[in-house]
N, C-alpha and C. Protein backbone atom coordinates (compact mmCIF):
# COMPACT_ATOMS: atom_id res chain seq x y z
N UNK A 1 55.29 188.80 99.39
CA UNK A 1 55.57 188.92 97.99
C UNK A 1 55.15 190.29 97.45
N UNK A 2 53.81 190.65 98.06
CA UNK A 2 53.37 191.78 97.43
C UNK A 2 54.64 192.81 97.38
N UNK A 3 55.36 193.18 98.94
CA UNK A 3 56.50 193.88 98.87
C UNK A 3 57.65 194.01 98.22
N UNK A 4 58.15 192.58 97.70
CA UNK A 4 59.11 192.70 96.92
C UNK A 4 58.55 193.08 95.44
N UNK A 5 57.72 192.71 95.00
CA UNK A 5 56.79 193.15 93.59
C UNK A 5 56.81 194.63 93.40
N UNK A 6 55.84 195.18 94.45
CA UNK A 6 56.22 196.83 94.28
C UNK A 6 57.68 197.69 94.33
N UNK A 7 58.94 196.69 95.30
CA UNK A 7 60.16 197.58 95.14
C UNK A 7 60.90 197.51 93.52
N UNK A 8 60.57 195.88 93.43
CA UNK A 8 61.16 195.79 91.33
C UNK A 8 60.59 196.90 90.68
N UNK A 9 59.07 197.26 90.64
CA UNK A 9 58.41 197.89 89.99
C UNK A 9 58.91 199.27 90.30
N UNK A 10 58.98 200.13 91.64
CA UNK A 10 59.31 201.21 91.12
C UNK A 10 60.72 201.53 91.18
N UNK A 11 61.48 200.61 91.21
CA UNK A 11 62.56 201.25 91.16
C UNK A 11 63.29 201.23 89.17
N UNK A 12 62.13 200.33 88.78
CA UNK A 12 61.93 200.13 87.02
C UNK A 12 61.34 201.83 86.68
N UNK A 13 60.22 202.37 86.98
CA UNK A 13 59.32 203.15 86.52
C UNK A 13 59.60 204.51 86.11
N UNK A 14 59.19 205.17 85.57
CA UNK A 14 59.52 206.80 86.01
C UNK A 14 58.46 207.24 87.09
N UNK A 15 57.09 206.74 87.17
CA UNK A 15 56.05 207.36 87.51
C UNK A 15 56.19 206.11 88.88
N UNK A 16 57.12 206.41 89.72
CA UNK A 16 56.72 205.35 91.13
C UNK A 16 55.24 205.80 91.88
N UNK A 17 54.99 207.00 92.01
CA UNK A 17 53.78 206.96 92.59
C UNK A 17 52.39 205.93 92.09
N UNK A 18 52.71 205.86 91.04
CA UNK A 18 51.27 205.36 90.36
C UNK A 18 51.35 203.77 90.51
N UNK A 19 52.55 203.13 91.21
CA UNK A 19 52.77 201.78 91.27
C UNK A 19 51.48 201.24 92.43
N UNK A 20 51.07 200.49 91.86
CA UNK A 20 50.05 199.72 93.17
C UNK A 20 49.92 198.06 93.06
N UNK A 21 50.37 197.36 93.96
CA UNK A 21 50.56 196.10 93.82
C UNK A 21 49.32 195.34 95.31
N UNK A 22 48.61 194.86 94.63
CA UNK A 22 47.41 193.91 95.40
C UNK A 22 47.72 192.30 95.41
N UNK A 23 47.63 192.00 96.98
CA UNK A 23 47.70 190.52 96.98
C UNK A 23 46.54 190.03 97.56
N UNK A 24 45.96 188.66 96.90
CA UNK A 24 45.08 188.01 97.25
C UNK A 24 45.07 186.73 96.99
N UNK A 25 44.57 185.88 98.17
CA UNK A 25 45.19 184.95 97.85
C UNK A 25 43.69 183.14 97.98
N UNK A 26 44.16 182.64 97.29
CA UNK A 26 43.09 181.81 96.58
C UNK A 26 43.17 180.36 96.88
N UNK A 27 42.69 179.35 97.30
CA UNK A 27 43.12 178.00 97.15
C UNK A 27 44.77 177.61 97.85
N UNK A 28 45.26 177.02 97.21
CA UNK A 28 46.62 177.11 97.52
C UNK A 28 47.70 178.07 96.49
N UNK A 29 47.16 179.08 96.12
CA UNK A 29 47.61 180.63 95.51
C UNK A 29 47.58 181.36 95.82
N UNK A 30 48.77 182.17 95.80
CA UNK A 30 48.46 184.12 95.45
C UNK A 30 49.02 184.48 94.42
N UNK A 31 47.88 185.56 94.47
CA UNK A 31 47.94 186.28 93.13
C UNK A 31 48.57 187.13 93.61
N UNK A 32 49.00 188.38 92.81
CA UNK A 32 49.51 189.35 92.91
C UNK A 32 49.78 190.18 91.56
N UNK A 33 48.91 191.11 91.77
CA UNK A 33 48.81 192.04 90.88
C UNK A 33 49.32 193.10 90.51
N UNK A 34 49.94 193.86 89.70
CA UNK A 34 50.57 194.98 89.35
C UNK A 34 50.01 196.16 88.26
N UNK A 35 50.27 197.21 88.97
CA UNK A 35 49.30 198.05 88.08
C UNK A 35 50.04 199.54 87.97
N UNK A 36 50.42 199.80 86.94
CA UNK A 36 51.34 200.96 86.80
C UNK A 36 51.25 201.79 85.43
N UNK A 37 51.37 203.22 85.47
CA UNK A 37 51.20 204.14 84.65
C UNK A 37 50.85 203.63 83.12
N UNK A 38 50.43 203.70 82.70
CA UNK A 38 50.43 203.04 81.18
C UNK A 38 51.87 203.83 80.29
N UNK A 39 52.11 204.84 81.08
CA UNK A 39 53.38 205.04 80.02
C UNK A 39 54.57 204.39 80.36
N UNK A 40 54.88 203.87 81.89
CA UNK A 40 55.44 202.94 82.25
C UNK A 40 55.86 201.10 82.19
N UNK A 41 54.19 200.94 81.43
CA UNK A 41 54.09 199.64 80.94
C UNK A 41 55.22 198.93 80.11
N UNK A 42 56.09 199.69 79.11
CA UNK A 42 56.62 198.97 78.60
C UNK A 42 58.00 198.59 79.14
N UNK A 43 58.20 199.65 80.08
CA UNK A 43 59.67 199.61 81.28
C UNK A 43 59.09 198.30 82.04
N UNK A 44 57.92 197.98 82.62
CA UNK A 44 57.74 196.61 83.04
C UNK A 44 57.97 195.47 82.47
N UNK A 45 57.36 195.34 81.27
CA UNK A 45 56.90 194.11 80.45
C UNK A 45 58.40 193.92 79.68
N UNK A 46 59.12 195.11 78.77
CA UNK A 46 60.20 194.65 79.01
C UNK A 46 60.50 194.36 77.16
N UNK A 47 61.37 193.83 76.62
CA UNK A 47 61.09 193.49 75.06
C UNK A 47 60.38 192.28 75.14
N UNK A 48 60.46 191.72 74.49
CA UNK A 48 59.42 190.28 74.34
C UNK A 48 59.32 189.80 76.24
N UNK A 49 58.81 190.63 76.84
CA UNK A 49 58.91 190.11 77.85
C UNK A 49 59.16 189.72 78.86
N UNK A 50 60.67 190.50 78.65
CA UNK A 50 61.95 189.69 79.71
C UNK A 50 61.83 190.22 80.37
N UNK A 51 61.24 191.21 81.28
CA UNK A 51 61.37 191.69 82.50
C UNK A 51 60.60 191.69 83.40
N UNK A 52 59.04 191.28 82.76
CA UNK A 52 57.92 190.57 83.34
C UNK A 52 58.38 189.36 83.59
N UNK A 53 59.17 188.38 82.87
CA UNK A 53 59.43 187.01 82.95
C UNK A 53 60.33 187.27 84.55
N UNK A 54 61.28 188.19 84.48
CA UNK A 54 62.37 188.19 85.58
C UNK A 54 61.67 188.52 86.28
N UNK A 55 60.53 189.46 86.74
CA UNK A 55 59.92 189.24 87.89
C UNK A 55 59.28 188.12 88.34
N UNK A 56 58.90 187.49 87.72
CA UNK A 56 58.17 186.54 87.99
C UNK A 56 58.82 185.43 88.32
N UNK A 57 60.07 185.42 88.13
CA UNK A 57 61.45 184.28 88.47
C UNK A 57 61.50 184.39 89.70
N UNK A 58 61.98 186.25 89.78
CA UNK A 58 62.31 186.19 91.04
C UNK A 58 61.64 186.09 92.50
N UNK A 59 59.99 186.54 91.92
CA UNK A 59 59.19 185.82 92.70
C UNK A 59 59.12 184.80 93.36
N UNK A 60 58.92 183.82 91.60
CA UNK A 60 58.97 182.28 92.56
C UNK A 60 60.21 181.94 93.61
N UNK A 61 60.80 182.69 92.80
CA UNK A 61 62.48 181.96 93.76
C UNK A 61 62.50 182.44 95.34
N UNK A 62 61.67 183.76 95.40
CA UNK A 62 61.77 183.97 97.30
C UNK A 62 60.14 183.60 97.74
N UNK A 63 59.65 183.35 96.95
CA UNK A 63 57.81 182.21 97.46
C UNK A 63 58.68 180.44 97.70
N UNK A 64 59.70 180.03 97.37
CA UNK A 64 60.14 178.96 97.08
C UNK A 64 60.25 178.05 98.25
N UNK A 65 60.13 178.74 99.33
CA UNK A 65 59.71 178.33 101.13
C UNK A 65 58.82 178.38 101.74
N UNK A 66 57.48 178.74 100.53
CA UNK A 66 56.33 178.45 101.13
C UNK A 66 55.67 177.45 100.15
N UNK A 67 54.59 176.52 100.64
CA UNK A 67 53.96 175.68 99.95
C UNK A 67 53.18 176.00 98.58
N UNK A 68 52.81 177.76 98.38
CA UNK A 68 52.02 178.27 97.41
C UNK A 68 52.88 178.76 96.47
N UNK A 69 51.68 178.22 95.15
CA UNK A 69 52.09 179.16 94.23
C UNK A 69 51.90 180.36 93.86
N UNK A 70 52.43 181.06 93.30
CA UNK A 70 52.72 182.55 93.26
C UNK A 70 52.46 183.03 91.53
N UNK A 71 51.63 183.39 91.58
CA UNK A 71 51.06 184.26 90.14
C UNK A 71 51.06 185.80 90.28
N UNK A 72 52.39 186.12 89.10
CA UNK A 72 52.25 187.64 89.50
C UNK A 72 51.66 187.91 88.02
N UNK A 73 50.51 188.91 87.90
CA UNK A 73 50.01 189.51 86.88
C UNK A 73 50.06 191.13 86.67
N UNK A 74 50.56 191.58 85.65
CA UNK A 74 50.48 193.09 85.53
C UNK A 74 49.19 192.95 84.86
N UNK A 75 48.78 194.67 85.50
CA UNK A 75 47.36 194.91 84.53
C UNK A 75 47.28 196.04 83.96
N UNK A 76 46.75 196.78 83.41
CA UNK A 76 46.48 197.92 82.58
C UNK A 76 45.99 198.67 83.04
């Protein structure tokens, strides 16, 4: 997952270098974290959201063959 997370992200960004995506994984979870330029933030998150939401769709939808759930979080 981590891999597909970072290709959405920079191929969204201006600043791809600064993309860094961490997976760790918990119980019957992974997390997965996203962390990108702050001037880039709003090319992620999207208008109310929608593009954080679509990652996170499309997440679940290719995690959807494994037993875990999949929490993707951007951070600041």
């Amino acid at each position: 997952m981590k891999e597909l997370v970072e290709v959405i992200a920079k191929s969204l960004v201006d600043y791809p270098d600064e993309v860094a995506v961490t997976e760790r994984e918990e119980n019957n979870a992974v997390f997965v974290e996203l962390k990108v330029a702050s001037a880039d933030m709003g090319k992620v998150i999207g208008h109310q959201g929608r593009i954080a939401k679509a990652i996170r769709t499309v997440v679940k939808a290719a995690s959807s063959k494994n037993d875990k759930k999949v929490i993707v979080d951007i951070l600041q």
